[in-house]
PDB file of N, CA and C in Angstrom:
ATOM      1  N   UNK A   1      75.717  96.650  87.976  1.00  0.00           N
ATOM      2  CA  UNK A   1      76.157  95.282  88.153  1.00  0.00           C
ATOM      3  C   UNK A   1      77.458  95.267  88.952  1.00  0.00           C
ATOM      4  N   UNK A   2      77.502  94.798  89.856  1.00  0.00           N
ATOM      5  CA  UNK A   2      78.753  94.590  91.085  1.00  0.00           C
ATOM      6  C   UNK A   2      79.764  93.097  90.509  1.00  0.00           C
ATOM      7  N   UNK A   3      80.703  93.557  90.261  1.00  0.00           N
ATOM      8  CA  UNK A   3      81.593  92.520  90.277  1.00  0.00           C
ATOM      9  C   UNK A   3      82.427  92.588  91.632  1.00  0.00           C
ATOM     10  N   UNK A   4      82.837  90.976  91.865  1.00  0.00           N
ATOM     11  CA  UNK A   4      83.568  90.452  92.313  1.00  0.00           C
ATOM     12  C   UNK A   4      85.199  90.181  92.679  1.00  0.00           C
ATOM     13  N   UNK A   5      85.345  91.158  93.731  1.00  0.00           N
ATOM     14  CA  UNK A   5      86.916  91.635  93.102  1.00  0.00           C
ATOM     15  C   UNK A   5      87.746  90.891  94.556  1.00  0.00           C
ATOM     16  N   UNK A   6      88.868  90.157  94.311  1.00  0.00           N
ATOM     17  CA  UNK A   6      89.636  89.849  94.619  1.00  0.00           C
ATOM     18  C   UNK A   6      91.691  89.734  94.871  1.00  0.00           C
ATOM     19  N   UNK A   7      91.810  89.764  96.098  1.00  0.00           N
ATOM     20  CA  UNK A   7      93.582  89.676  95.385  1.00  0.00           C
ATOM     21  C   UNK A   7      93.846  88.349  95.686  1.00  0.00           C
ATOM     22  N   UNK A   8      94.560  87.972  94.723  1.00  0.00           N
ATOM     23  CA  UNK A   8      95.098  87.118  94.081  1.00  0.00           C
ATOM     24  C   UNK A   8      96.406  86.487  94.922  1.00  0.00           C
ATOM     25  N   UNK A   9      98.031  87.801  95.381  1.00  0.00           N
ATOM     26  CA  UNK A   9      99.070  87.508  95.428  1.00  0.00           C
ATOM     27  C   UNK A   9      99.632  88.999  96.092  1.00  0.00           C
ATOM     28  N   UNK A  10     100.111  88.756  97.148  1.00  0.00           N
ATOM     29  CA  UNK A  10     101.181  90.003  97.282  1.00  0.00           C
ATOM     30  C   UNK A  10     102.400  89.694  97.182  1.00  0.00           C
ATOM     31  N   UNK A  11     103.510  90.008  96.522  1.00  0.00           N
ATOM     32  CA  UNK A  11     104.831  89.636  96.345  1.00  0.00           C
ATOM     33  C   UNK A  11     105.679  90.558  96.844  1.00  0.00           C
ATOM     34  N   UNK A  12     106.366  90.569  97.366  1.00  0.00           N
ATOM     35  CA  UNK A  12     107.202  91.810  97.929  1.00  0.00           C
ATOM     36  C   UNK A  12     108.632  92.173  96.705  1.00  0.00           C
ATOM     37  N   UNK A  13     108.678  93.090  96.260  1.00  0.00           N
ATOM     38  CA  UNK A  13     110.163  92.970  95.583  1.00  0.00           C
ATOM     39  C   UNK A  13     111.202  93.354  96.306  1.00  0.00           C
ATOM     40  N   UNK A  14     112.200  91.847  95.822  1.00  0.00           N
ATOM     41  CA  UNK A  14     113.316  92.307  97.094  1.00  0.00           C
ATOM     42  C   UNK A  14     114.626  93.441  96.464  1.00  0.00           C
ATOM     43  N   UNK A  15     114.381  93.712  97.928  1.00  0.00           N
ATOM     44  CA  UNK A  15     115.609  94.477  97.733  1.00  0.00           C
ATOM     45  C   UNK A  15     114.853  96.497  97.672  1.00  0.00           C
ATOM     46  N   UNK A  16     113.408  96.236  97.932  1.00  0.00           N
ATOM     47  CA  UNK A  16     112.835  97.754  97.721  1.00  0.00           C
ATOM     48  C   UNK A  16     111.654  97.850  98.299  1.00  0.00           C
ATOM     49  N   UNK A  17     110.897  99.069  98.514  1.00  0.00           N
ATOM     50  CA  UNK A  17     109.946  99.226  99.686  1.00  0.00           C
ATOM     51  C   UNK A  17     108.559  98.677  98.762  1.00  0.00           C
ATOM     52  N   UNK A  18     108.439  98.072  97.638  1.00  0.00           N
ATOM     53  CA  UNK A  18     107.878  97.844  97.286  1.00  0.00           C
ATOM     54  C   UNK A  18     107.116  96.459  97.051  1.00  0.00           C
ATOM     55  N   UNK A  19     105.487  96.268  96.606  1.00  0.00           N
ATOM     56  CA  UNK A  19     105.034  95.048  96.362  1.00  0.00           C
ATOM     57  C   UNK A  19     103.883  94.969  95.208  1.00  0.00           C
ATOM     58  N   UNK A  20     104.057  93.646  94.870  1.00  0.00           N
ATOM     59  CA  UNK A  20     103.491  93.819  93.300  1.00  0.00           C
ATOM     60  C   UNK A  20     101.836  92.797  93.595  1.00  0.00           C
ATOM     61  N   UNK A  21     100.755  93.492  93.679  1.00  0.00           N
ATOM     62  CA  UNK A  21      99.232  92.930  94.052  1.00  0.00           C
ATOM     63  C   UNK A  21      98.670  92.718  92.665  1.00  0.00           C
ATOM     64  N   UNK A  22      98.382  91.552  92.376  1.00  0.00           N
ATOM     65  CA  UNK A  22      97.838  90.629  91.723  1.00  0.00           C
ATOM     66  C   UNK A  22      96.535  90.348  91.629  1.00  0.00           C
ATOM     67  N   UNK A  23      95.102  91.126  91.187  1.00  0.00           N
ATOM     68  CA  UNK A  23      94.285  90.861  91.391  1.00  0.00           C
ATOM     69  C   UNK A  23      93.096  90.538  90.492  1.00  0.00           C
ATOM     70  N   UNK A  24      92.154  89.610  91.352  1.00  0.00           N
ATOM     71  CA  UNK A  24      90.701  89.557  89.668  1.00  0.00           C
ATOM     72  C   UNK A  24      90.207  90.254  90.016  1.00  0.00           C
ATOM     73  N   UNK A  25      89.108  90.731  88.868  1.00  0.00           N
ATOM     74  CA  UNK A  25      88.465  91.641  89.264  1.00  0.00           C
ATOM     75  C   UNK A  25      87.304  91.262  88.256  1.00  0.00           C
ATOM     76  N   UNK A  26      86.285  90.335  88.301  1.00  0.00           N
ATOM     77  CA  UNK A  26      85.727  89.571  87.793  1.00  0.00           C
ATOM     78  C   UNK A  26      86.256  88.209  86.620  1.00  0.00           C
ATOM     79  N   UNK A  27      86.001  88.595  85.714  1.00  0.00           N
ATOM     80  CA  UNK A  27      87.182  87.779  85.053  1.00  0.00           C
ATOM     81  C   UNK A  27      88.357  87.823  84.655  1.00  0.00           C
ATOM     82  N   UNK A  28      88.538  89.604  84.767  1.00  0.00           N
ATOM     83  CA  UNK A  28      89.890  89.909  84.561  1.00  0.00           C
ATOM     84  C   UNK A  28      90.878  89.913  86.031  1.00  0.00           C
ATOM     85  N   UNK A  29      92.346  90.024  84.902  1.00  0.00           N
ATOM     86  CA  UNK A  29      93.521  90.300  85.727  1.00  0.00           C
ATOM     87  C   UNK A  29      94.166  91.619  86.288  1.00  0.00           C
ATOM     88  N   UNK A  30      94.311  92.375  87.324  1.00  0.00           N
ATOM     89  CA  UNK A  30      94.796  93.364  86.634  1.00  0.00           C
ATOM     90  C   UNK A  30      96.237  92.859  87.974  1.00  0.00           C
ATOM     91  N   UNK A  31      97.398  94.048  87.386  1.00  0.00           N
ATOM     92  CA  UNK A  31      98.900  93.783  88.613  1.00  0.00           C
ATOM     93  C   UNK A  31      98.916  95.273  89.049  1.00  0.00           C
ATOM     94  N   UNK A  32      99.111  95.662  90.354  1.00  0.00           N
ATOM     95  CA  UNK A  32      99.681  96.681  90.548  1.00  0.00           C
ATOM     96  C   UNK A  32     100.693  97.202  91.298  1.00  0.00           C
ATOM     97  N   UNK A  33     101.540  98.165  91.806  1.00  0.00           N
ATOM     98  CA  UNK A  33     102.402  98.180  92.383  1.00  0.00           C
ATOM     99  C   UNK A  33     102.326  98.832  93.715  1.00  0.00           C
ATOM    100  N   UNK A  34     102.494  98.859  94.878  1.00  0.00           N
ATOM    101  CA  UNK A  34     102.133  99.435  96.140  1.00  0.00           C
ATOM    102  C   UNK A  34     103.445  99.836  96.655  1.00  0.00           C
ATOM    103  N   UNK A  35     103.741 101.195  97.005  1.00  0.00           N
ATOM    104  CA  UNK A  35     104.754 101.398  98.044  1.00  0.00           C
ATOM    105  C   UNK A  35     104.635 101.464  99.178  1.00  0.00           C
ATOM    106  N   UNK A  36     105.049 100.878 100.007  1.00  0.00           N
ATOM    107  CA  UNK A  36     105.545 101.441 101.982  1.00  0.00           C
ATOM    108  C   UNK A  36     106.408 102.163 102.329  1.00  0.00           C
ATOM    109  N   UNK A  37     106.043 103.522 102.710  1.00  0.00           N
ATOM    110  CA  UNK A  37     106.925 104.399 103.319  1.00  0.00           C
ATOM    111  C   UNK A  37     106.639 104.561 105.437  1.00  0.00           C
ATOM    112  N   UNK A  38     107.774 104.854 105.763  1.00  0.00           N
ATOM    113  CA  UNK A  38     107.898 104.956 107.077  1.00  0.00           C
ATOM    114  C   UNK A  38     108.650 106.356 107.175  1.00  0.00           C
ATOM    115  N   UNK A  39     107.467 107.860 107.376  1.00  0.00           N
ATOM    116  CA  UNK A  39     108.005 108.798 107.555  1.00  0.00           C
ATOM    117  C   UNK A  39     108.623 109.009 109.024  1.00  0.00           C
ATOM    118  N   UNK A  40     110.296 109.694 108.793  1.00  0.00           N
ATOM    119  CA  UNK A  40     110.969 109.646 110.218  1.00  0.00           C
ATOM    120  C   UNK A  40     111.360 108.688 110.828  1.00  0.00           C
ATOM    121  N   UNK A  41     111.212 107.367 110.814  1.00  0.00           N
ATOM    122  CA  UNK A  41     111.381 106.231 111.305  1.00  0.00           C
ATOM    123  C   UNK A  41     109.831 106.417 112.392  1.00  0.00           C
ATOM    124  N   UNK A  42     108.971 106.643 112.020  1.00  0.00           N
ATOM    125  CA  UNK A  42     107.646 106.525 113.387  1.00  0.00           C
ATOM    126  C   UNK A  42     107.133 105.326 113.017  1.00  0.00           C
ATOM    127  N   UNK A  43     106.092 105.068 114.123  1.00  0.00           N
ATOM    128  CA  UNK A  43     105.345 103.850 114.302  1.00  0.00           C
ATOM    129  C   UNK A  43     104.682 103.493 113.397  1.00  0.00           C
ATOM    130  N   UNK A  44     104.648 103.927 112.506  1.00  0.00           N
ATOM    131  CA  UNK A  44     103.413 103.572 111.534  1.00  0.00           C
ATOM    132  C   UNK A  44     104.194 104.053 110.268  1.00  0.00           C
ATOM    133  N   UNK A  45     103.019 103.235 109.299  1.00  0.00           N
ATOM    134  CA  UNK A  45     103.538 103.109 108.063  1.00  0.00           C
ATOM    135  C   UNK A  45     102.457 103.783 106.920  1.00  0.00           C
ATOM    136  N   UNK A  46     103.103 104.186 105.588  1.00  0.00           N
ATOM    137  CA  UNK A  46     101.869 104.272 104.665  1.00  0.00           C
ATOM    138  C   UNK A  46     102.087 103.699 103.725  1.00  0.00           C
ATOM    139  N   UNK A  47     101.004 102.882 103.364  1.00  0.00           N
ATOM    140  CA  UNK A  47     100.776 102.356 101.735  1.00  0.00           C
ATOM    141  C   UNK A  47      99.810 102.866 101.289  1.00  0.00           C
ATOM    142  N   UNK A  48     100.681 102.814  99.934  1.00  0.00           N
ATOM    143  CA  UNK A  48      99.964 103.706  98.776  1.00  0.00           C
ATOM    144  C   UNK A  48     100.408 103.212  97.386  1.00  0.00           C
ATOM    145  N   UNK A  49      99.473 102.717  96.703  1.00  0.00           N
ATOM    146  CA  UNK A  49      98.723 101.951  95.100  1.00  0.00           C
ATOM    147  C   UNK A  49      99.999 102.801  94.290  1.00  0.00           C
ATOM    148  N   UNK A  50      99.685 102.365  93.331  1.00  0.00           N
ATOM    149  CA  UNK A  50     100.493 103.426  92.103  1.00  0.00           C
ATOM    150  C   UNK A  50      99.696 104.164  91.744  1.00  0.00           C
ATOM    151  N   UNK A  51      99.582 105.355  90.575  1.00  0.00           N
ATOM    152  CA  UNK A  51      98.612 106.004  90.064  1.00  0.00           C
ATOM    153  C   UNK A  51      97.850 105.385  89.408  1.00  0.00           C
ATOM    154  N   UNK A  52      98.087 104.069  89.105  1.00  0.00           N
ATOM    155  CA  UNK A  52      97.314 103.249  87.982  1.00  0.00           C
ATOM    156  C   UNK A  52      96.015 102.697  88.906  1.00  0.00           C
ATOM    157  N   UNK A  53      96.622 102.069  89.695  1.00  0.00           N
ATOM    158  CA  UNK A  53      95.461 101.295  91.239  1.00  0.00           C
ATOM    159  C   UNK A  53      94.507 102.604  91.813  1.00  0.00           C
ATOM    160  N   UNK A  54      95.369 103.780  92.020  1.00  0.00           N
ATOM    161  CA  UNK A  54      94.146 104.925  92.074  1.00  0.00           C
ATOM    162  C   UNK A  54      93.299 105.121  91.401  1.00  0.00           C
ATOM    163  N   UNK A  55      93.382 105.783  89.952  1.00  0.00           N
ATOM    164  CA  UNK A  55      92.095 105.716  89.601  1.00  0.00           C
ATOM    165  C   UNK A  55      91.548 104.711  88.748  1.00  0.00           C
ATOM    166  N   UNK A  56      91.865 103.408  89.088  1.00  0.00           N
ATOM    167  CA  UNK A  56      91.138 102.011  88.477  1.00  0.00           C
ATOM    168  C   UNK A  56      89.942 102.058  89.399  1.00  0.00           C
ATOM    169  N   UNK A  57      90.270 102.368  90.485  1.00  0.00           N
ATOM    170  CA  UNK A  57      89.407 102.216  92.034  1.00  0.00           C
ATOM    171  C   UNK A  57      89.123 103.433  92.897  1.00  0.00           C
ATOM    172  N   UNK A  58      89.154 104.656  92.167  1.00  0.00           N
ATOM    173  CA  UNK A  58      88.319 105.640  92.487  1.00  0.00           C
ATOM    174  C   UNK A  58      87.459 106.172  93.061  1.00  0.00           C
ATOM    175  N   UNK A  59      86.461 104.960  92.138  1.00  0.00           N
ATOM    176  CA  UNK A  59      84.621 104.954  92.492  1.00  0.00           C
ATOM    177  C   UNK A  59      84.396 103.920  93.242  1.00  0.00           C
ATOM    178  N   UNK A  60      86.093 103.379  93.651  1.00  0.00           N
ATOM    179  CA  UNK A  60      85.485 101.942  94.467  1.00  0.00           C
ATOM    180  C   UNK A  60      86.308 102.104  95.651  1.00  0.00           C
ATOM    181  N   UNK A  61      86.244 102.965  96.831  1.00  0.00           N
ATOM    182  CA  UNK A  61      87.361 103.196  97.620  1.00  0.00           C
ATOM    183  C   UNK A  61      87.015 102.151  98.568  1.00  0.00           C
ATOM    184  N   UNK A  62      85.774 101.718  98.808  1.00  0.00           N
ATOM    185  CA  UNK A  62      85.910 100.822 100.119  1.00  0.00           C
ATOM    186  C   UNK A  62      86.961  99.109  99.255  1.00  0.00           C
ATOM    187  N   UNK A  63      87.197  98.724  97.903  1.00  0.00           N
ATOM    188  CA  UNK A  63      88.086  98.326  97.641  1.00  0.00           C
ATOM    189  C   UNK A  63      89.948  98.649  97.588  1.00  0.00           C
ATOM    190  N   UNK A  64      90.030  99.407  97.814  1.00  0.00           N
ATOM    191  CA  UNK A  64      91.254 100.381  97.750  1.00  0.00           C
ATOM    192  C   UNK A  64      91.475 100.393  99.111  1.00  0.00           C
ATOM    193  N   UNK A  65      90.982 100.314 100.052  1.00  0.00           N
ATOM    194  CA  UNK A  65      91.626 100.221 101.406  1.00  0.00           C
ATOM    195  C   UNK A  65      91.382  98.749 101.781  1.00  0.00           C
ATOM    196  N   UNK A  66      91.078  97.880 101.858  1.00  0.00           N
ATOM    197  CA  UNK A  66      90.804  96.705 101.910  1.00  0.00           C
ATOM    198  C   UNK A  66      92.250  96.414 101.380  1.00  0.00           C
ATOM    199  N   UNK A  67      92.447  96.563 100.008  1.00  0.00           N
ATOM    200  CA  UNK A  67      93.746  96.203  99.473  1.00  0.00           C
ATOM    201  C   UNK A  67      94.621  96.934 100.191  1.00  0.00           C
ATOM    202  N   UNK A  68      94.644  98.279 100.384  1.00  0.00           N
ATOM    203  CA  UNK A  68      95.616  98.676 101.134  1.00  0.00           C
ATOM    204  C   UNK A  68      95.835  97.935 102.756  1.00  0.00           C
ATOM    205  N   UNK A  69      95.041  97.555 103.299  1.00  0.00           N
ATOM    206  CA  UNK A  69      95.096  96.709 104.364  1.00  0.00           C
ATOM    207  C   UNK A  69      95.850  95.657 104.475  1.00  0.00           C
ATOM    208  N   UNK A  70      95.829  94.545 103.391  1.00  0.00           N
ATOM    209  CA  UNK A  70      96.143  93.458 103.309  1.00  0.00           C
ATOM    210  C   UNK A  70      98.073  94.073 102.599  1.00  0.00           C
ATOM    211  N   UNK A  71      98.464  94.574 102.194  1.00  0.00           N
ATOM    212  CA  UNK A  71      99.711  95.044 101.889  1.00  0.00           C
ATOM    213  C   UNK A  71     100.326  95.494 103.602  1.00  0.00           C
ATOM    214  N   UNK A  72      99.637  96.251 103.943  1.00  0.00           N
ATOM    215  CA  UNK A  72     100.141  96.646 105.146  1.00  0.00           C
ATOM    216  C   UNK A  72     100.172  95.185 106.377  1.00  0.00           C
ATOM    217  N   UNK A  73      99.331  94.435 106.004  1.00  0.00           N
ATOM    218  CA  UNK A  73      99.811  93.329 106.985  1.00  0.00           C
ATOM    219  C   UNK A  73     100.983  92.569 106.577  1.00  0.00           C
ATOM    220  N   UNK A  74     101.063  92.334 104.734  1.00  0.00           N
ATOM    221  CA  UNK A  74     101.724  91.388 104.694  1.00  0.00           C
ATOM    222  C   UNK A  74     103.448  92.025 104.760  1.00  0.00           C
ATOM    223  N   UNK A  75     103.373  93.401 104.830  1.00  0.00           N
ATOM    224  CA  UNK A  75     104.861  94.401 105.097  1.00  0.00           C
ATOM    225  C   UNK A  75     105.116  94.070 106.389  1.00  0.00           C
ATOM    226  N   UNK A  76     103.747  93.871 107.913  1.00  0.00           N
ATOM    227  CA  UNK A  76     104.124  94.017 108.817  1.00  0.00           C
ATOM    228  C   UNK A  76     104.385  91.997 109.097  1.00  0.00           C
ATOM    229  N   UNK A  77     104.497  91.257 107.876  1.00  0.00           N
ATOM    230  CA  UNK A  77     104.867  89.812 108.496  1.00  0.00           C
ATOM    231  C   UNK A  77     103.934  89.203 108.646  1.00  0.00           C
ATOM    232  N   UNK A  78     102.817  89.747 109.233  1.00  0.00           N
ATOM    233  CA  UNK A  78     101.615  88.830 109.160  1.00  0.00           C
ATOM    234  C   UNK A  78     100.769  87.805 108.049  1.00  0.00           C
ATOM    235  N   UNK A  79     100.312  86.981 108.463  1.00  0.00           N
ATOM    236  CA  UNK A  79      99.914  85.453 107.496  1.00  0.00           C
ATOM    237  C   UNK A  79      98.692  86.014 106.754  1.00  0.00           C
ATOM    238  N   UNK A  80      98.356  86.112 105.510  1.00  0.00           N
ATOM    239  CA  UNK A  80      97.399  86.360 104.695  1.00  0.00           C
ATOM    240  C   UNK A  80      96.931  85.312 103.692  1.00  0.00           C
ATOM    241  N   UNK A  81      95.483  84.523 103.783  1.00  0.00           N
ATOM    242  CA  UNK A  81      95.514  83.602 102.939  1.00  0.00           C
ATOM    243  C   UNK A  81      94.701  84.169 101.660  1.00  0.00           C
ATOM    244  N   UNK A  82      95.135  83.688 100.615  1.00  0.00           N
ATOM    245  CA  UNK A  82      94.966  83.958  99.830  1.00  0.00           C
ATOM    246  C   UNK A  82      94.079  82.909  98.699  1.00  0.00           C
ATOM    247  N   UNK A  83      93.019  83.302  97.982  1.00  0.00           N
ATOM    248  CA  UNK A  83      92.777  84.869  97.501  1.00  0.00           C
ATOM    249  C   UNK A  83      91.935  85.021  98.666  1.00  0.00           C
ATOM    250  N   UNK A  84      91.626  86.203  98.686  1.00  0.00           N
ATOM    251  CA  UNK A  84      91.543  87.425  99.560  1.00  0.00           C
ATOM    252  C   UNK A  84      90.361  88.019  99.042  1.00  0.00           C
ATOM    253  N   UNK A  85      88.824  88.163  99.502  1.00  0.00           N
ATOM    254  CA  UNK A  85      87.813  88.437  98.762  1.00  0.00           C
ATOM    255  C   UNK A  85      88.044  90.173  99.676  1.00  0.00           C
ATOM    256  N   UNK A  86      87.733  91.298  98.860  1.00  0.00           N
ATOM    257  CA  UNK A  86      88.120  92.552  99.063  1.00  0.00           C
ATOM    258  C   UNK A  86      86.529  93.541  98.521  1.00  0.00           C
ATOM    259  N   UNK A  87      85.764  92.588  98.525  1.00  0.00           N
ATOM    260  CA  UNK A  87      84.523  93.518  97.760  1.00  0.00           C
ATOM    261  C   UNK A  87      84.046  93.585  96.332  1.00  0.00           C
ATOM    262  N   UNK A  88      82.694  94.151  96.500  1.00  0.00           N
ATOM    263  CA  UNK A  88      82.432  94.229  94.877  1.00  0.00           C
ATOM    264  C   UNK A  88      82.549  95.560  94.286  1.00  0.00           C
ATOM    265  N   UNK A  89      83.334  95.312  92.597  1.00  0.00           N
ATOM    266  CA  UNK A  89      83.311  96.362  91.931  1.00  0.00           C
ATOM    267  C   UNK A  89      81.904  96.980  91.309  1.00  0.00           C
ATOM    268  N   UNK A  90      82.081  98.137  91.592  1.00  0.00           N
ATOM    269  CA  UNK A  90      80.984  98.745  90.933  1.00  0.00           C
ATOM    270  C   UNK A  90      81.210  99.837  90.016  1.00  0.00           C
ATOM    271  N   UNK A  91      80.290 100.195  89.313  1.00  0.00           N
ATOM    272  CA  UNK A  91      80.300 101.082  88.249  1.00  0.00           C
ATOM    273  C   UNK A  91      80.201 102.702  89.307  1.00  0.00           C
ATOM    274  N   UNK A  92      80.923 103.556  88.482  1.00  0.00           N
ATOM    275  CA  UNK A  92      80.640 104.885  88.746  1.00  0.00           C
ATOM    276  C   UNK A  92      79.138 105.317  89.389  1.00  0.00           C
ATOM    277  N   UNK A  93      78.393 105.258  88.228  1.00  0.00           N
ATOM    278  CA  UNK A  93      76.898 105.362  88.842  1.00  0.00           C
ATOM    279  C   UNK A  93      76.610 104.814  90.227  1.00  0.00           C
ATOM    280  N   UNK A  94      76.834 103.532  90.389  1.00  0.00           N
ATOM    281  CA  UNK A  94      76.492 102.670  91.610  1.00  0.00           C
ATOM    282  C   UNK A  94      77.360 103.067  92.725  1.00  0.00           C
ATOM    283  N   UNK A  95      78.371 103.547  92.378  1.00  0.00           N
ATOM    284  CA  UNK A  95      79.224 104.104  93.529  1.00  0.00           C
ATOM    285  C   UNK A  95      78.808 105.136  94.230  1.00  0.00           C
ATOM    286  N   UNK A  96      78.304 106.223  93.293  1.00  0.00           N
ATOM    287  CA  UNK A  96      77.910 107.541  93.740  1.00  0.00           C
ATOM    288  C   UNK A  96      76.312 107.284  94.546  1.00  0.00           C
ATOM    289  N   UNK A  97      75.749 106.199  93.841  1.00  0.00           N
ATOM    290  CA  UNK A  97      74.350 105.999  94.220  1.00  0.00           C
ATOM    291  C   UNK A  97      74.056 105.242  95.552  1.00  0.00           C
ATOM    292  N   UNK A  98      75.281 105.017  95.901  1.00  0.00           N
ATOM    293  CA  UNK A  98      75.770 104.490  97.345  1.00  0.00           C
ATOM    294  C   UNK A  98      75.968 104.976  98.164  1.00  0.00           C
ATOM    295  N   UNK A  99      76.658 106.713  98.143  1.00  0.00           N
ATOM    296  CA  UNK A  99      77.074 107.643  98.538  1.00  0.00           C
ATOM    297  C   UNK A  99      76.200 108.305  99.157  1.00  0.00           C
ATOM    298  N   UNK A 100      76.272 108.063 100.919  1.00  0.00           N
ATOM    299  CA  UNK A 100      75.758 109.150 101.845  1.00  0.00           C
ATOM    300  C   UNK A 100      75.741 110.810 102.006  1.00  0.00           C
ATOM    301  N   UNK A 101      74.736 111.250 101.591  1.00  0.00           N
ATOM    302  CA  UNK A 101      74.264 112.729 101.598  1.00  0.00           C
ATOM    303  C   UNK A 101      74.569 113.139 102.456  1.00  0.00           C
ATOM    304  N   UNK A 102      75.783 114.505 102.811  1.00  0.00           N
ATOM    305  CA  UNK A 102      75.876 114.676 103.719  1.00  0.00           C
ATOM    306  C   UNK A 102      74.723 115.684 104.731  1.00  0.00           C
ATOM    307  N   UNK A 103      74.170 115.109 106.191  1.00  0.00           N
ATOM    308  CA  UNK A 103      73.066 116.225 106.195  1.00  0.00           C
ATOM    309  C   UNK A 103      73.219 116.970 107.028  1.00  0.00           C
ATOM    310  N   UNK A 104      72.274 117.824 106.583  1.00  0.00           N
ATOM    311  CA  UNK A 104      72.163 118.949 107.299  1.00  0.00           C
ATOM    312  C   UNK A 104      72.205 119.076 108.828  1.00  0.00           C
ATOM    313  N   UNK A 105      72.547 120.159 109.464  1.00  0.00           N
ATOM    314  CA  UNK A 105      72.852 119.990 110.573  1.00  0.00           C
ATOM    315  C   UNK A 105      72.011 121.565 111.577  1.00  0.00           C
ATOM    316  N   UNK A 106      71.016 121.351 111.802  1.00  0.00           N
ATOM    317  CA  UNK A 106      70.238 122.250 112.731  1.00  0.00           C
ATOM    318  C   UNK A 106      71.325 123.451 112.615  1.00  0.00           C
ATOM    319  N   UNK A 107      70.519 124.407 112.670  1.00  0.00           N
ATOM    320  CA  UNK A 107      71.577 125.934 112.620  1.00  0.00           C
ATOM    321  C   UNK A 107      71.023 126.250 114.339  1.00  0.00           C
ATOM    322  N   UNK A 108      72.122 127.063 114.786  1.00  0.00           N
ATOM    323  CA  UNK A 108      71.624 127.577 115.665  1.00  0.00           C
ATOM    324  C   UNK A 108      71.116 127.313 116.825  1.00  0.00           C
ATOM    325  N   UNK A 109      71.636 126.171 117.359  1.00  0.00           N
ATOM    326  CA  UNK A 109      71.063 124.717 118.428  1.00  0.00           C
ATOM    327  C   UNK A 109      71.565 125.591 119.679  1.00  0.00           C
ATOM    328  N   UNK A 110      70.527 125.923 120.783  1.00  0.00           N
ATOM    329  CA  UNK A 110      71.205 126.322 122.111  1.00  0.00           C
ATOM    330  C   UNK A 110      70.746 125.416 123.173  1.00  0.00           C
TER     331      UNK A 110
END
């Protein structure tokens, strides 16, 4: 059964590289915390969940970057309306049962 998962709110806390994501995730609530780091001062940035947002969303990574997406826009200023539909949750089973086999690849091709 696929639930319906959404964010809710990105809030930035001031004063730190951090932001606090607000999301349903069918009928529930859950909050989590996201950091932005900028290694070296380079062009680019990384966000990254807390340990809690990791493995809530594990078995659900195409949710986990979606969210990570929408953090990274709203760090870079950009307009995000909200809520924010991010995919459906799925169960472990359904995750894996989703999961492309990796195949085989001809040995020996000249």
């Amino acid at each position: 059964m696929k639930i319906n998962t959404t964010v809710l709110s990105i809030q930035p806390l001031e004063g730190t590289n951090q932001f606090i994501v607000l999301m349903s995730i069918g009928t529930e609530r859950e909050q989590f915390t996201f950091t932005i780091e900028q290694p070296n001062q380079e062009a680019f940035v990384v966000v990254g969940g807390d340990i809690r947002f990791g493995k809530f969303f594990r078995f659900n990574q195409h949710i986990a970057i979606e969210v990570s997406k929408l953090v990274g826009e709203i760090y870079q200023g950009k307009s995000v309306e909200f809520p924010a539909d991010v995919g459906d949750f799925g169960t472990p089973e359904e995750a894996i049962a989703q999961q492309n086999p990796w195949q085989k690849q001809p040995e020996n091709v000249a």
